[in-house]
Protein backbone atom coordinates (compact mmCIF):
# COMPACT_ATOMS: atom_id res chain seq x y z
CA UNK A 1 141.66 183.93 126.22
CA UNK A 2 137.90 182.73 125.52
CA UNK A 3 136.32 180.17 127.59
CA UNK A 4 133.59 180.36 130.19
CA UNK A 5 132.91 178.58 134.01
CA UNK A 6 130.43 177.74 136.08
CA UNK A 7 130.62 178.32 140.13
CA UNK A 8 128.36 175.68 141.73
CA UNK A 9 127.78 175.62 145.47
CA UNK A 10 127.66 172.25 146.81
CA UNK A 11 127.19 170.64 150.39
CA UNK A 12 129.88 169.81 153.10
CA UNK A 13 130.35 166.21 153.45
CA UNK A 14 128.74 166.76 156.87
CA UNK A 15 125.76 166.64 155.17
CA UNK A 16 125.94 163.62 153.49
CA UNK A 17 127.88 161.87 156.76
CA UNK A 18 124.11 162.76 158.31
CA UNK A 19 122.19 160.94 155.77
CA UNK A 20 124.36 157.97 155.49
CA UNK A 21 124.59 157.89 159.01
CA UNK A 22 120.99 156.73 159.28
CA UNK A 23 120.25 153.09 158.99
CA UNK A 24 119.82 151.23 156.00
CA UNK A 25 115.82 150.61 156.79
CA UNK A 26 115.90 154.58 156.98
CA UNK A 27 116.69 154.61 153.44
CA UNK A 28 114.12 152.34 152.65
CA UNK A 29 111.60 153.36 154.14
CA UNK A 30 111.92 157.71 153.63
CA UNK A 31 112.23 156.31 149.43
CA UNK A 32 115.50 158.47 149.47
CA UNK A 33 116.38 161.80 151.86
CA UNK A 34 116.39 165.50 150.48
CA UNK A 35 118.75 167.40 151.89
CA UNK A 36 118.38 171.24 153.04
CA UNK A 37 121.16 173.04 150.98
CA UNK A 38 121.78 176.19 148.17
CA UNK A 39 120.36 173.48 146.03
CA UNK A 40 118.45 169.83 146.54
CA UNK A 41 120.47 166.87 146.54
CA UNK A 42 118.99 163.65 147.16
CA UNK A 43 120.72 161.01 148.36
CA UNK A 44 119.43 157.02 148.09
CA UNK A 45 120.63 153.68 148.24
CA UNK A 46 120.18 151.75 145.21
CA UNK A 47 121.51 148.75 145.97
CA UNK A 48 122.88 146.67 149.11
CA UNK A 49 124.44 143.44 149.51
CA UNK A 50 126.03 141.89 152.54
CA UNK A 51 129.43 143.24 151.61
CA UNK A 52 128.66 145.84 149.08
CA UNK A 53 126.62 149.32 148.28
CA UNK A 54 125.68 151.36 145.59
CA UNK A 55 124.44 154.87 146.59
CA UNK A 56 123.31 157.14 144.34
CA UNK A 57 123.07 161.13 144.17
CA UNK A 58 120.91 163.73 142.23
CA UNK A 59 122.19 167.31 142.15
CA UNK A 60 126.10 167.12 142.77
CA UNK A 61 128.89 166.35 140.63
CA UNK A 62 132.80 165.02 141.75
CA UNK A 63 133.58 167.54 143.96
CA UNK A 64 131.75 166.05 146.68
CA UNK A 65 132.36 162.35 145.34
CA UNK A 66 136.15 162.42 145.05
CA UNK A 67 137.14 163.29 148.37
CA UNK A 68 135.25 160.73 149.97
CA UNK A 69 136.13 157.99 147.70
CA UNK A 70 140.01 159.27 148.67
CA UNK A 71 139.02 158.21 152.00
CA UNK A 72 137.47 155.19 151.30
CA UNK A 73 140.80 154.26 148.97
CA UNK A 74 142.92 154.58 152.29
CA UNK A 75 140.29 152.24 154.69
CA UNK A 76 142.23 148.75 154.73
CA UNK A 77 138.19 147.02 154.85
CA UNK A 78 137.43 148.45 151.31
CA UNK A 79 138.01 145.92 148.68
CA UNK A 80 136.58 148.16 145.83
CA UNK A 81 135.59 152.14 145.59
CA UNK A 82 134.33 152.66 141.98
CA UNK A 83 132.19 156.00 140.83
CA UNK A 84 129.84 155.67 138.26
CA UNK A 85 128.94 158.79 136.30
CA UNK A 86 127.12 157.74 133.22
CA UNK A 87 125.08 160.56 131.08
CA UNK A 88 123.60 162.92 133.65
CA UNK A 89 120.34 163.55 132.37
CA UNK A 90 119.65 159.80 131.61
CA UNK A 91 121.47 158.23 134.85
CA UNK A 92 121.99 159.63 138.34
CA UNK A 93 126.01 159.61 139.52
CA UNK A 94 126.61 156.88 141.87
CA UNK A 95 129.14 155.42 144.51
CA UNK A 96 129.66 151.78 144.33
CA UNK A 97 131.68 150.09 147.55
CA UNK A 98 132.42 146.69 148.49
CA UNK A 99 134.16 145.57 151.65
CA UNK A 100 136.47 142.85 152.51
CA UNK A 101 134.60 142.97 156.03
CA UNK A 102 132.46 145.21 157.67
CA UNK A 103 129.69 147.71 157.08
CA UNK A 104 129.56 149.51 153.43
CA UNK A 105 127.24 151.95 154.72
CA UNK A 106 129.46 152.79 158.09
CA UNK A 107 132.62 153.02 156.06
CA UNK A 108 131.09 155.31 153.75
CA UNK A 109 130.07 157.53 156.70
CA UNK A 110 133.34 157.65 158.55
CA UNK A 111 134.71 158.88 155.10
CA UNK A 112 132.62 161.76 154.68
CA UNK A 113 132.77 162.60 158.50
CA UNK A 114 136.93 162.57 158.25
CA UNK A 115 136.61 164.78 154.94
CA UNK A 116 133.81 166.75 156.79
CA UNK A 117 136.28 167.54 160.05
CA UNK A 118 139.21 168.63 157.22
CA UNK A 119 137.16 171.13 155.82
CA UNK A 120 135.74 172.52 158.94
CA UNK A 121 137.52 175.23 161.22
């Protein structure tokens, strides 16, 4: 059997519960946050309505993006979770979320803190 696979190392959730957890001025005004990990990610809001998100990641692929979008799937206050993953060398991958009330950015933090608390001991 011929094939090959790559083993890539990527963050807890915890880490990207800290970044969203700052305020959305935060993200504004820092341009973007870096995070300390095996590799960089970088984490930034691209876009933000009163109801809706769009945050966007360099460095990571679905395995971090999945489980929190499961979570955001099962929030009754989400009205839509979409990923975007265009080319990756032309466009980074990116979480859209709109809300039927409430805070895009808080929801998207209480996801990645519950996935965060199921993967730790």
């Amino acid at each position: 059997m011929s094939g090959s696979f790559a083993f890539v190392y990527l963050p807890s959730p915890l880490t990207v519960a800290s970044h969203l957890s700052r305020a959305h001025d935060t993200f504004i005004k820092e341009g973007g946050l870096r995070a300390i990990m095996a590799f960089p990610m970088e984490i930034y809001l691209a876009e933000k309505t009163d109801s809706s998100v769009t945050v966007k990641f360099k460095g990571t692929d679905t395995t971090l993006i999945i489980p929190i979008m499961d979570e955001l799937n099962a929030n009754k206050d989400v009205k839509i979770v979409r990923f975007i993953n265009k080319h990756p060398e032309l466009e980074d991958t990116a979480l859209y979320v709109e809300m039927n009330k409430g805070s895009p950015i808080d929801a998207i933090k209480k996801a990645a803190d519950s996935v965060s608390a199921y993967f730790s001991l």
